[in-house]
Protein backbone atom coordinates (compact mmCIF):
# COMPACT_ATOMS: atom_id res chain seq x y z
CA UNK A 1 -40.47 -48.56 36.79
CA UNK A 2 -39.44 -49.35 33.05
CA UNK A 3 -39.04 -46.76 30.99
CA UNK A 4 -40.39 -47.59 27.14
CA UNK A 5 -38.85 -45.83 24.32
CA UNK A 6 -40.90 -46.46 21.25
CA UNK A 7 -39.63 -47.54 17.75
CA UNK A 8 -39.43 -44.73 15.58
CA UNK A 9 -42.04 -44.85 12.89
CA UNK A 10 -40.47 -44.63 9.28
CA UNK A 11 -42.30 -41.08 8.65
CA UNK A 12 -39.58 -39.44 11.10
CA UNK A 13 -36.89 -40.96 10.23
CA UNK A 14 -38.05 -39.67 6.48
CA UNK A 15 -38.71 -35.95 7.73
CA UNK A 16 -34.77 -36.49 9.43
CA UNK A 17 -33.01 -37.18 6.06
CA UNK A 18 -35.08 -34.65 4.10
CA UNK A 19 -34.28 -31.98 6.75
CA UNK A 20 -30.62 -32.62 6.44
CA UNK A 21 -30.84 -32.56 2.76
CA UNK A 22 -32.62 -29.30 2.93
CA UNK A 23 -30.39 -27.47 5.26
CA UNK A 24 -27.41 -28.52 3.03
CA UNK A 25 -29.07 -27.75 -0.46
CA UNK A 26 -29.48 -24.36 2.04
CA UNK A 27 -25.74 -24.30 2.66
CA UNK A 28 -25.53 -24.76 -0.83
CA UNK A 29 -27.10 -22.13 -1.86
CA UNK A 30 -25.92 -19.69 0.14
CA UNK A 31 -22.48 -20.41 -1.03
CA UNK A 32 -23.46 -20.06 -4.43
CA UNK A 33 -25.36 -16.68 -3.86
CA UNK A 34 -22.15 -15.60 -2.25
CA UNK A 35 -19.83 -16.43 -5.19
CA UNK A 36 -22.27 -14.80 -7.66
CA UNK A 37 -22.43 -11.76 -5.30
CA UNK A 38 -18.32 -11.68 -5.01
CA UNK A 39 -18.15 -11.98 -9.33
CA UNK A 40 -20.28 -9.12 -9.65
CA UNK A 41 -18.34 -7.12 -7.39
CA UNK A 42 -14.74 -8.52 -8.86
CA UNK A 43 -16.12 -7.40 -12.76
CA UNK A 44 -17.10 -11.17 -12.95
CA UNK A 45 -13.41 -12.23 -12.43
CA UNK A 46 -12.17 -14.85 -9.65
CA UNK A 47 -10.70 -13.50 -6.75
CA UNK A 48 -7.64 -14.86 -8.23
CA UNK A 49 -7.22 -12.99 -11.49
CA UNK A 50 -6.53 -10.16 -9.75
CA UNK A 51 -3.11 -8.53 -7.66
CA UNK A 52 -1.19 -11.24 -5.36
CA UNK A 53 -0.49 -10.10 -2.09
CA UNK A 54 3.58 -11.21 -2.92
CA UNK A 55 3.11 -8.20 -5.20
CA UNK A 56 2.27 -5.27 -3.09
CA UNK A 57 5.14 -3.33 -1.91
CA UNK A 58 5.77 -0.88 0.82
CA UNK A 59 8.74 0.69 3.24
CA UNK A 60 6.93 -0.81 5.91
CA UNK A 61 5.70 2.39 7.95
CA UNK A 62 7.27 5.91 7.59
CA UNK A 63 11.14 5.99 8.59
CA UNK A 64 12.31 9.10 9.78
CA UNK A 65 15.67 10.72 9.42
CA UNK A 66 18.06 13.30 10.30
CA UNK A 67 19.65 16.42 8.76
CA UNK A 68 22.18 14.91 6.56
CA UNK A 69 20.92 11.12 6.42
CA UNK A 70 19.86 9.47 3.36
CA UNK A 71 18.09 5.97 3.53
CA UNK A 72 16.90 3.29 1.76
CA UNK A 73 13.30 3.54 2.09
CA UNK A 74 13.01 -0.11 0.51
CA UNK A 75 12.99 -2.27 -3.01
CA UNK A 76 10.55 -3.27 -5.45
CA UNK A 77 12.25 -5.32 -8.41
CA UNK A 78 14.00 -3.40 -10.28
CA UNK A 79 13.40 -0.10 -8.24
CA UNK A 80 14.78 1.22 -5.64
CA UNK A 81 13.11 3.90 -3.15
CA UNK A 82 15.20 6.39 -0.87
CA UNK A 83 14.79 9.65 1.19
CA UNK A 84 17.50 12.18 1.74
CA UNK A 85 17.04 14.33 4.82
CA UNK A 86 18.65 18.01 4.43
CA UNK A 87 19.22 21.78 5.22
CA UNK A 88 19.65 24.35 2.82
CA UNK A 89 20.98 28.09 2.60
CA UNK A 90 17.78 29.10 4.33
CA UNK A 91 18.26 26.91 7.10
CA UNK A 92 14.74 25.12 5.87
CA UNK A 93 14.84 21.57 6.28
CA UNK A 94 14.25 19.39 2.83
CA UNK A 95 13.25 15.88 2.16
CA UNK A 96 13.96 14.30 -1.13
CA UNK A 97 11.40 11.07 -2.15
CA UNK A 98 14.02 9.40 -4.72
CA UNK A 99 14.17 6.32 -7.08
CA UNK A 100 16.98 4.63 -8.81
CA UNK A 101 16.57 1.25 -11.31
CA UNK A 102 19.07 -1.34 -11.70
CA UNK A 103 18.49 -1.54 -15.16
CA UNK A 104 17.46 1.22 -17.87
CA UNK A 105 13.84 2.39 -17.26
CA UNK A 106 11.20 5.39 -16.96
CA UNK A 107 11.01 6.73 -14.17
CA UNK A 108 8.31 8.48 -12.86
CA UNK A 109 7.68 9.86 -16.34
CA UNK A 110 11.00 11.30 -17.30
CA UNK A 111 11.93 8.92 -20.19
CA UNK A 112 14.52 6.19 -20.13
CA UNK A 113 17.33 6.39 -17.72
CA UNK A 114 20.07 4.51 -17.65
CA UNK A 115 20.88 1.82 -14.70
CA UNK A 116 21.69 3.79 -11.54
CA UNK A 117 20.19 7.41 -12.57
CA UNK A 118 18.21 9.02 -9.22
CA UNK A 119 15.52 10.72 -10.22
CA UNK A 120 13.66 12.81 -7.28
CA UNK A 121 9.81 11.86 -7.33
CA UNK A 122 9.20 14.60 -4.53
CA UNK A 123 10.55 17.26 -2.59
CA UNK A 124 8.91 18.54 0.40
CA UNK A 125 9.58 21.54 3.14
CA UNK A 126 8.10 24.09 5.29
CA UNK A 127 8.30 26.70 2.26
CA UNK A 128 7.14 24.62 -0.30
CA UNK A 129 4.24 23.54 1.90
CA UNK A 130 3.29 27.20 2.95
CA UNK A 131 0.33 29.35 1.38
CA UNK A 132 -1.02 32.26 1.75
CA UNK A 133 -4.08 30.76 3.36
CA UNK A 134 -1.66 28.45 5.35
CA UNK A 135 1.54 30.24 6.21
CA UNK A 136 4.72 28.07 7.45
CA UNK A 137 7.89 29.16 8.65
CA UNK A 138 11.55 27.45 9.29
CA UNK A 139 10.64 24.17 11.52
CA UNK A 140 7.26 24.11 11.27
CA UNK A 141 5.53 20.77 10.49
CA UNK A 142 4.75 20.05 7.08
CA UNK A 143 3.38 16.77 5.26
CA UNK A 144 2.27 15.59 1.60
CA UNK A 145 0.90 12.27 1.11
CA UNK A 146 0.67 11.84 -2.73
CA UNK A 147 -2.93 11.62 -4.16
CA UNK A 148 -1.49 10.43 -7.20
CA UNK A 149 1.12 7.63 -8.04
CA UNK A 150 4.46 7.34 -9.35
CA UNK A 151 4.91 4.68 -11.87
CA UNK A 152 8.18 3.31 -12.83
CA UNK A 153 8.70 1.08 -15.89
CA UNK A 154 11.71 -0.79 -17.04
CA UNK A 155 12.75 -1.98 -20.40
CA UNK A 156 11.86 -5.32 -19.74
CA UNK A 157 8.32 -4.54 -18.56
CA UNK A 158 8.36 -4.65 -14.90
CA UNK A 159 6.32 -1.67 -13.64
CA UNK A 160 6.05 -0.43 -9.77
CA UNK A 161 3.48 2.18 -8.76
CA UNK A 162 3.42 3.59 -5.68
CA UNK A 163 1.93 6.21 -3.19
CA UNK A 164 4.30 8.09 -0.98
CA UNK A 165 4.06 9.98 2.35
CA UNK A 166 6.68 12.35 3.42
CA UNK A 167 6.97 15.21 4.91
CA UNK A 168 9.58 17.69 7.34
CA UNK A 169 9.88 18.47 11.01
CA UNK A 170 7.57 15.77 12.29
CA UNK A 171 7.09 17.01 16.09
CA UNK A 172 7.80 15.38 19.33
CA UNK A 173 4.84 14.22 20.83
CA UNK A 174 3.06 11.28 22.61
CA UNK A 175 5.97 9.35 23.79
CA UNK A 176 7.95 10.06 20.21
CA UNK A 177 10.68 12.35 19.35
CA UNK A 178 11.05 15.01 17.36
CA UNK A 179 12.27 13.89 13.64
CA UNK A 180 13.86 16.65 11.06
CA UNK A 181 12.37 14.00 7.84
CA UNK A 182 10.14 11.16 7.21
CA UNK A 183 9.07 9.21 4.21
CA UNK A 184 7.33 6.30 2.85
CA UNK A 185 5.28 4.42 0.58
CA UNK A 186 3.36 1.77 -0.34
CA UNK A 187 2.48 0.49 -3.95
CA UNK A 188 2.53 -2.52 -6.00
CA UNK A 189 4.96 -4.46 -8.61
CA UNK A 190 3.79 -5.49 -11.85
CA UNK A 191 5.03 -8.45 -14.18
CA UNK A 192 4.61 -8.33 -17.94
C-alpha cells in the first residue's frame, strides 16, 4: 500500500507565514509592554542610569571580634570602615563602628577632617542597649542595625553611604561560638 501525501494548497502555506508573523509581532509586543512597564517603575529612566553593581560596597557579612581586637571591616574609595572590640571600667563589653579617609573629608556629618582622622559612627553595648522596658546586664546580647545611613564625603566629591550592623556578646549557638563584638555594613560609593 502507497501512502499519498497531498500537495499543500497555497491557503496553508499562507495561514503558516501569517501565524509566524503574528506570534512574533506577539513577542514583540510583549517585549515592548515589558520595557514600558520597567520605565514606569525606574521614573522613566533605563535600567542603566541608575547605581552599578561595581558601586555597592559592603564588609562582606558581619566579622566578629575579640576583647581587645580592632579590624578592618573593609574599603570604599576614599573611606575606610573598622570595628574595635573592648572592655571598659565596668567590665561591659564595647564595640566601636569607625571611619577614617585618606584624604580630607566629612565624615558622618562632623565637618572636614583631615586625612587619617577616626571618627566613631557608632558605639554599641549591653548598657547602652538597655531600657527600662528592656533591661540588659554585663554579657548580655545586644544588637543595632542602623535605620539610617552614614554618609561620608570627601573634598573631591566622592561620597559613601552606608548601613551598619553591630552589636556585643553575640551568643554561642547552632554550631557557632560565642563572639565578645561584631560589625558590618553594606552601602554604596558615589562618583561626582
Amino acid at each position: 500500500m502507497k501512502i499519498r501525501i497531498p500537495r499543500s494548497a497555497p491557503a496553508v502555506a499562507i495561514s503558516v507565514i501569517a501565524l509566524f508573523a503574528a506570534l512574533g509581532g506577539t513577542g514583540y509586543a510583549a517585549v515592548t509592554v515589558a520595557n514600558s512597564f520597567n520605565s514606569k517603575h525606574l521614573g522613566g529612566q533605563p535600567p542603566s542610569y541608575y547605581l552599578p553593581s561595581h558601586d555597592f560596597v559592603s564588609s562582606h557579612g558581619a566579622r566578629f571580634l575579640s576583647a581587645g581586637q580592632t579590624t578592618t571591616l573593609g574599603e570604599a574609595g576614599h573611606f575606610t570602615f573598622s570595628a574595635e572590640c573592648t572592655r571598659n571600667a565596668a567590665g561591659e563589653t564595647v564595640v566601636a563602628f569607625d571611619v577614617t579617609a585618606n584624604t580630607t573629608a566629612d565624615l558622618d556629618g562632623n565637618g572636614p577632617s583631615a586625612a587619617g582622622t577616626k571618627v566613631t559612627i557608632h558605639e554599641d553595648s549591653d548598657a547602652m542597649d538597655s531600657t527600662t522596658e528592656t533591661p540588659l546586664k554585663n554579657g548580655d546580647f545586644a544588637q543595632v542595625g542602623s535605620a539610617s545611613s552614614s554618609t561620608e564625603i570627601a573634598a573631591d566629591g566622592e561620597e559613601a553611604d552606608i548601613f551598619y550592623n553591630d552589636g556585643v556578646n553575640w551568643p554561642a549557638g547552632n554550631g557557632s561560638r560565642a563572639h565578645d563584638c561584631f560589625a558590618g555594613y553594606t552601602g554604596f560609593l558615589a562618583h561626582r
